[in-house]
PDB file of N, CA and C in Angstrom:
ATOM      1  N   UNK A   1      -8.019   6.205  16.218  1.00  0.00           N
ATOM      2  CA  UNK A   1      -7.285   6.004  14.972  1.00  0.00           C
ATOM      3  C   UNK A   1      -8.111   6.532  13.798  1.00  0.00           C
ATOM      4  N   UNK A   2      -7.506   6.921  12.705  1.00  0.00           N
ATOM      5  CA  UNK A   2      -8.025   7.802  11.808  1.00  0.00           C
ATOM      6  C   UNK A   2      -8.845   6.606  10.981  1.00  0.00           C
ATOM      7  N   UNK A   3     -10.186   6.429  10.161  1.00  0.00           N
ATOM      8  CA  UNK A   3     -10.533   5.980   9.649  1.00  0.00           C
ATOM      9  C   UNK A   3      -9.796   5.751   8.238  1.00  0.00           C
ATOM     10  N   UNK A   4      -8.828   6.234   7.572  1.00  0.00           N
ATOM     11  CA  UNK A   4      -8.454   6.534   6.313  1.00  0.00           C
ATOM     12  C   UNK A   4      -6.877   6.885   6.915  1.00  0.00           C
ATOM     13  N   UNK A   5      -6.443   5.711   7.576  1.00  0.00           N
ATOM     14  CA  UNK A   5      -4.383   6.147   8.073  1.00  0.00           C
ATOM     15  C   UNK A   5      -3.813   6.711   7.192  1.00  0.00           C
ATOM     16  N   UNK A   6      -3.081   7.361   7.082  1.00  0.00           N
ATOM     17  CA  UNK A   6      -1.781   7.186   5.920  1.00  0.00           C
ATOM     18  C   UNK A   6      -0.667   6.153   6.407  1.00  0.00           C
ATOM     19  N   UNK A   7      -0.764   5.036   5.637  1.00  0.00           N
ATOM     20  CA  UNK A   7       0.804   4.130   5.759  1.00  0.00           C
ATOM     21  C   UNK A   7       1.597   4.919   4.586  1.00  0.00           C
ATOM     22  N   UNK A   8       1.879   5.192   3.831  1.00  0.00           N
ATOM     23  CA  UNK A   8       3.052   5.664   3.258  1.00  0.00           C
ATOM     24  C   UNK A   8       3.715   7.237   3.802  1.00  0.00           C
ATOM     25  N   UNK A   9       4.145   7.506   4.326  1.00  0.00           N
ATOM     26  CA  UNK A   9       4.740   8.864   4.857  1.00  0.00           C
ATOM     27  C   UNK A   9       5.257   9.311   3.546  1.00  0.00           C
ATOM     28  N   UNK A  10       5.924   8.730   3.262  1.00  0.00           N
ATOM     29  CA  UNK A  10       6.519   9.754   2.509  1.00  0.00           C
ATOM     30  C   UNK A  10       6.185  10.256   1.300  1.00  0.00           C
ATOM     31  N   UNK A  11       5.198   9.549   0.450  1.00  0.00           N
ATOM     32  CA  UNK A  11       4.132  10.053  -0.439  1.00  0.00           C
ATOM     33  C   UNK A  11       2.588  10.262   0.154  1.00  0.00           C
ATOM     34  N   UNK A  12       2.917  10.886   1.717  1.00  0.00           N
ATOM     35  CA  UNK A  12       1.035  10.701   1.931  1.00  0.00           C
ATOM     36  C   UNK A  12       0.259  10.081   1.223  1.00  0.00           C
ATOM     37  N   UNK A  13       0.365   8.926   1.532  1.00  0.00           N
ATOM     38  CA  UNK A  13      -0.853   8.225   0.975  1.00  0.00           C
ATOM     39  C   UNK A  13      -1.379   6.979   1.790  1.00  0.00           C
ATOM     40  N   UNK A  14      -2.459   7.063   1.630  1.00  0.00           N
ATOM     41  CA  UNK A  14      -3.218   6.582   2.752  1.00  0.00           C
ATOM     42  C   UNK A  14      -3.919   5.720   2.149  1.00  0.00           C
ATOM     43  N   UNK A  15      -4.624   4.620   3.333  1.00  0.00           N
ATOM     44  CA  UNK A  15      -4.855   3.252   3.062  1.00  0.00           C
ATOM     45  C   UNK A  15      -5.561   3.141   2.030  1.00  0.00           C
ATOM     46  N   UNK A  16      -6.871   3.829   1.992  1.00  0.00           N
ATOM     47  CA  UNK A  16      -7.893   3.847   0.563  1.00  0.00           C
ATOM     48  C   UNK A  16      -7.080   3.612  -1.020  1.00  0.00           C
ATOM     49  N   UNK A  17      -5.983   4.450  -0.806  1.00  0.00           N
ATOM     50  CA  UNK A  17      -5.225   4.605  -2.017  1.00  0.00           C
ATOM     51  C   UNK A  17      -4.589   3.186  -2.346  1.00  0.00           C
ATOM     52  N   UNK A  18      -4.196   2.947  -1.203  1.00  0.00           N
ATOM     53  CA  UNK A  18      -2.936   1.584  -1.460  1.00  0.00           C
ATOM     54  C   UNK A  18      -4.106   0.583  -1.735  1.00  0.00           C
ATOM     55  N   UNK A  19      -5.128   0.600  -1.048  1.00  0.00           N
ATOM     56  CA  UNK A  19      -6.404  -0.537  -1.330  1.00  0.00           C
ATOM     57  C   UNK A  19      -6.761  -0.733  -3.104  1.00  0.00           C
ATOM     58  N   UNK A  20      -7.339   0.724  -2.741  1.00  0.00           N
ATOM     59  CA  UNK A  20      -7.375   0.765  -4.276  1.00  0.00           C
ATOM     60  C   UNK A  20      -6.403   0.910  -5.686  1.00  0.00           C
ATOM     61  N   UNK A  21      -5.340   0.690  -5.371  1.00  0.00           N
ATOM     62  CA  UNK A  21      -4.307   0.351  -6.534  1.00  0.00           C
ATOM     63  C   UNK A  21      -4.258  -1.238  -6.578  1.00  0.00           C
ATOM     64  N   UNK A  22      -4.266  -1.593  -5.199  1.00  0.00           N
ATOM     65  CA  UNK A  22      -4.650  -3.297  -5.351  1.00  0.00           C
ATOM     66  C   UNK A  22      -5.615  -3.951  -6.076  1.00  0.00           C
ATOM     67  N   UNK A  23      -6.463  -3.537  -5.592  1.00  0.00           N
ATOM     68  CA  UNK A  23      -7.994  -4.183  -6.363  1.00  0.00           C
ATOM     69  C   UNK A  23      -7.582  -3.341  -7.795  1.00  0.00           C
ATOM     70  N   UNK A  24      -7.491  -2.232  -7.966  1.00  0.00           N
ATOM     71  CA  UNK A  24      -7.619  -2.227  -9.746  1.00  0.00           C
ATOM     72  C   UNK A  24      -6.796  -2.591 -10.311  1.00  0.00           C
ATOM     73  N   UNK A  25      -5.519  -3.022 -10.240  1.00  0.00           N
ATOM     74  CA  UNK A  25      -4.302  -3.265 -10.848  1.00  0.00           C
ATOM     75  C   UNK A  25      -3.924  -4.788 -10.156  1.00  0.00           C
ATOM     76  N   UNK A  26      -4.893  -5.465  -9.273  1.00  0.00           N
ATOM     77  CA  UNK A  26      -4.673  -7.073  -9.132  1.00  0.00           C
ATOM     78  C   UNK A  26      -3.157  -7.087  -8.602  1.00  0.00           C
ATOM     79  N   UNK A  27      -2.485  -5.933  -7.619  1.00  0.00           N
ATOM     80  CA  UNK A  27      -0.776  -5.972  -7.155  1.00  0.00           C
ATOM     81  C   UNK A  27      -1.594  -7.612  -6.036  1.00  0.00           C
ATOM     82  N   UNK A  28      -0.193  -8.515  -5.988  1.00  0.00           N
ATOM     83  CA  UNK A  28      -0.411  -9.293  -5.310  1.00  0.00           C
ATOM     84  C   UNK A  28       1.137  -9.060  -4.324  1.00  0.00           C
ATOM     85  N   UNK A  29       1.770  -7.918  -4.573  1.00  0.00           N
ATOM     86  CA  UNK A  29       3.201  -8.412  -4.031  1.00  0.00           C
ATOM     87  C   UNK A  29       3.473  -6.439  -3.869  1.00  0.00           C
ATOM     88  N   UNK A  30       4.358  -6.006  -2.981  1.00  0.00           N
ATOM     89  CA  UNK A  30       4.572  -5.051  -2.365  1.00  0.00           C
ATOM     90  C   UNK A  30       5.170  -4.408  -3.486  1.00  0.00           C
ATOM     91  N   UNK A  31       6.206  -5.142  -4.011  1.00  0.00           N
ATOM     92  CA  UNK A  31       6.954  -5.038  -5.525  1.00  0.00           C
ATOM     93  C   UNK A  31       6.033  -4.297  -6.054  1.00  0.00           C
ATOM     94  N   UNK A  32       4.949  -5.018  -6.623  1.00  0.00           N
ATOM     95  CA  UNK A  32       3.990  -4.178  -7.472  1.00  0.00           C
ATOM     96  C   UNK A  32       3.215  -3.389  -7.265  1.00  0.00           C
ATOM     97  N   UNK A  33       3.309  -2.950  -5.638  1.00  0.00           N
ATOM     98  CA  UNK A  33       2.275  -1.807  -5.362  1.00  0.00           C
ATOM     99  C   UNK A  33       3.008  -0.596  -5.455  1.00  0.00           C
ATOM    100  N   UNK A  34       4.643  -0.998  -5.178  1.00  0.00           N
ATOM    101  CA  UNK A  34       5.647  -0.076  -5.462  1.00  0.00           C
ATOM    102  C   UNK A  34       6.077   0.728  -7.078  1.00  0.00           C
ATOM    103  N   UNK A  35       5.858  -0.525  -7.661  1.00  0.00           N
ATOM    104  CA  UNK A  35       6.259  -0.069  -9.052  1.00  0.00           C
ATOM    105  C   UNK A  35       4.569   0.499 -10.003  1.00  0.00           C
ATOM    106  N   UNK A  36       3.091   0.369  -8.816  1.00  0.00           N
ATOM    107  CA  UNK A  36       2.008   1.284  -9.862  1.00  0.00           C
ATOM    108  C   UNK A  36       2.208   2.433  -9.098  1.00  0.00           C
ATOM    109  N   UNK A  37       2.153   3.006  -7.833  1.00  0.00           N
ATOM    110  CA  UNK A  37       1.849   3.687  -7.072  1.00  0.00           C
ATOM    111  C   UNK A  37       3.224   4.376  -6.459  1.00  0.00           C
ATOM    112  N   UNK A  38       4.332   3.556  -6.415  1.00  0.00           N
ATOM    113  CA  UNK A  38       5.033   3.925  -5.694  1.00  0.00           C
ATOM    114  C   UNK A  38       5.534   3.928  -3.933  1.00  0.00           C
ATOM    115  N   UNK A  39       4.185   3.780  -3.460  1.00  0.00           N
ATOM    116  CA  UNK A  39       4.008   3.521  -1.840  1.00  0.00           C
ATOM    117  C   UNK A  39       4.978   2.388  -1.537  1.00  0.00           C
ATOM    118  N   UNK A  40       5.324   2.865  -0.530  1.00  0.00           N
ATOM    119  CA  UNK A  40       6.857   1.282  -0.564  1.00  0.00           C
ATOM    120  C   UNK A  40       8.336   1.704  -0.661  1.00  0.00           C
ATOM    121  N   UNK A  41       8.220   2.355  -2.327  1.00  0.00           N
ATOM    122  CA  UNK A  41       9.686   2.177  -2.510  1.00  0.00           C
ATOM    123  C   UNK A  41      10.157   3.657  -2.281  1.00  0.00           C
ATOM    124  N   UNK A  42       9.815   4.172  -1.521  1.00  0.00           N
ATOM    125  CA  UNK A  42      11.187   5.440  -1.240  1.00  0.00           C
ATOM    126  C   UNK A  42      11.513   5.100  -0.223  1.00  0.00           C
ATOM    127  N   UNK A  43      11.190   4.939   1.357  1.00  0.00           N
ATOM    128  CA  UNK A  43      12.158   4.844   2.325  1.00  0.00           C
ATOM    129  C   UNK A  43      12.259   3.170   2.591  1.00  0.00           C
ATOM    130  N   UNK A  44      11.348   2.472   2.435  1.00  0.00           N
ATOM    131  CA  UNK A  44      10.420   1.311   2.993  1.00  0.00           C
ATOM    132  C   UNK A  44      10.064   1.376   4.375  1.00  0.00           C
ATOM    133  N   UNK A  45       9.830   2.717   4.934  1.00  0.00           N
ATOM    134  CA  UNK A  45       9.063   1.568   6.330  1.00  0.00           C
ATOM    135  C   UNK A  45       7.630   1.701   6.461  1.00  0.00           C
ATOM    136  N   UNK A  46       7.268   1.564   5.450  1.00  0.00           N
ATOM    137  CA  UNK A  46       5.818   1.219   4.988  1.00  0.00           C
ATOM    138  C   UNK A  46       5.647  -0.427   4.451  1.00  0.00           C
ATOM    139  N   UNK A  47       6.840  -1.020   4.407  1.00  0.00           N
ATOM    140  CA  UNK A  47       6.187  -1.981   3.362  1.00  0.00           C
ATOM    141  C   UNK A  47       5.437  -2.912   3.913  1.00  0.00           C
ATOM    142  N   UNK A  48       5.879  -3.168   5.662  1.00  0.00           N
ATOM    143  CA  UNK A  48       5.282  -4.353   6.503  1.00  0.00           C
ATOM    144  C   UNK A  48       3.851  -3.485   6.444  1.00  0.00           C
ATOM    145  N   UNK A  49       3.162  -2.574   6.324  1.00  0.00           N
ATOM    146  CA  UNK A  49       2.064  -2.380   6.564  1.00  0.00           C
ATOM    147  C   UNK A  49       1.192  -2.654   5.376  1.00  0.00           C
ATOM    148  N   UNK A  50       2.283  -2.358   3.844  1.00  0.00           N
ATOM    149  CA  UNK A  50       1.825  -2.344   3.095  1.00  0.00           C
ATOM    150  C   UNK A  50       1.284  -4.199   2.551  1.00  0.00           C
ATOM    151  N   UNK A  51       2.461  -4.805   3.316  1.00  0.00           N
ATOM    152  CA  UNK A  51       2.475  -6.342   2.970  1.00  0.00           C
ATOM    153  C   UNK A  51       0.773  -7.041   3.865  1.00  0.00           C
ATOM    154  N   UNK A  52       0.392  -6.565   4.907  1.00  0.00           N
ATOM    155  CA  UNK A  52      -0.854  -6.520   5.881  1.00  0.00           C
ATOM    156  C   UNK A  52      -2.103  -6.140   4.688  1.00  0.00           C
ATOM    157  N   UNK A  53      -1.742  -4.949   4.093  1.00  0.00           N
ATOM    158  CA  UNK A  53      -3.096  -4.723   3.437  1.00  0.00           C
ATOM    159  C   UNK A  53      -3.473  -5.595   2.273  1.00  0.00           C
ATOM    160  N   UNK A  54      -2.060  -5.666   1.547  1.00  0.00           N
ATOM    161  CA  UNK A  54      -2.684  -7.304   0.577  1.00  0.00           C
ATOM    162  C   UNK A  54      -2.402  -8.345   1.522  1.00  0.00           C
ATOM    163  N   UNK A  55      -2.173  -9.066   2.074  1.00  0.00           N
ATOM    164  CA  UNK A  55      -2.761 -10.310   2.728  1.00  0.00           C
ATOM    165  C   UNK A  55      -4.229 -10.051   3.089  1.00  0.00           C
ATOM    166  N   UNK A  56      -4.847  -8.967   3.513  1.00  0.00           N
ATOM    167  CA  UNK A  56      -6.045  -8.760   3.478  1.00  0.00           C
ATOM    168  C   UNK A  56      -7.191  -8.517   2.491  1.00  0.00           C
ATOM    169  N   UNK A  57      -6.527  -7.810   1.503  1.00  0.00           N
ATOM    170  CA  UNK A  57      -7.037  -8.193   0.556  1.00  0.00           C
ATOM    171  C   UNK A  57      -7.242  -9.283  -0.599  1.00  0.00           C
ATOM    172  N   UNK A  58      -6.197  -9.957  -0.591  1.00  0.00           N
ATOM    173  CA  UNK A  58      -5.924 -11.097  -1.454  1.00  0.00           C
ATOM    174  C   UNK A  58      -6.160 -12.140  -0.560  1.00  0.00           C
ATOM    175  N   UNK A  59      -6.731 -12.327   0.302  1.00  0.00           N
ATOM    176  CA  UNK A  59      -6.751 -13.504   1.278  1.00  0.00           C
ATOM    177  C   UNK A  59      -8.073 -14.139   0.671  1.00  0.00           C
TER     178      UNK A  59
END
């Protein structure tokens, strides 16, 4: 497995990115990783992965 996945397909963007919009922008909710970044809201089948990386981070 790639050290650096991409979960969002459809904006390539990959975990580092989604991490780091979390931690700098404090997203606690998929909602808001969608509405800084975008990751999420075009197709959603990113969001269960995206919902994994903040529970991990916000835990």
């Amino acid at each position: 497995m790639a050290e650096d996945p991409v979960i969002c397909t459809c904006l390539d963007m990959c975990k580092s990115e989604i991490v780091g919009a979390i931690r700098e922008k404090k997203c606690k909710t998929v909602e808001e990783v969608g509405d800084e970044i975008e990751a999420g809201a075009v197709c959603g089948s990113c969001i269960d992965d995206i919902q994994e990386i903040l529970d991990e981070e916000n835990a």
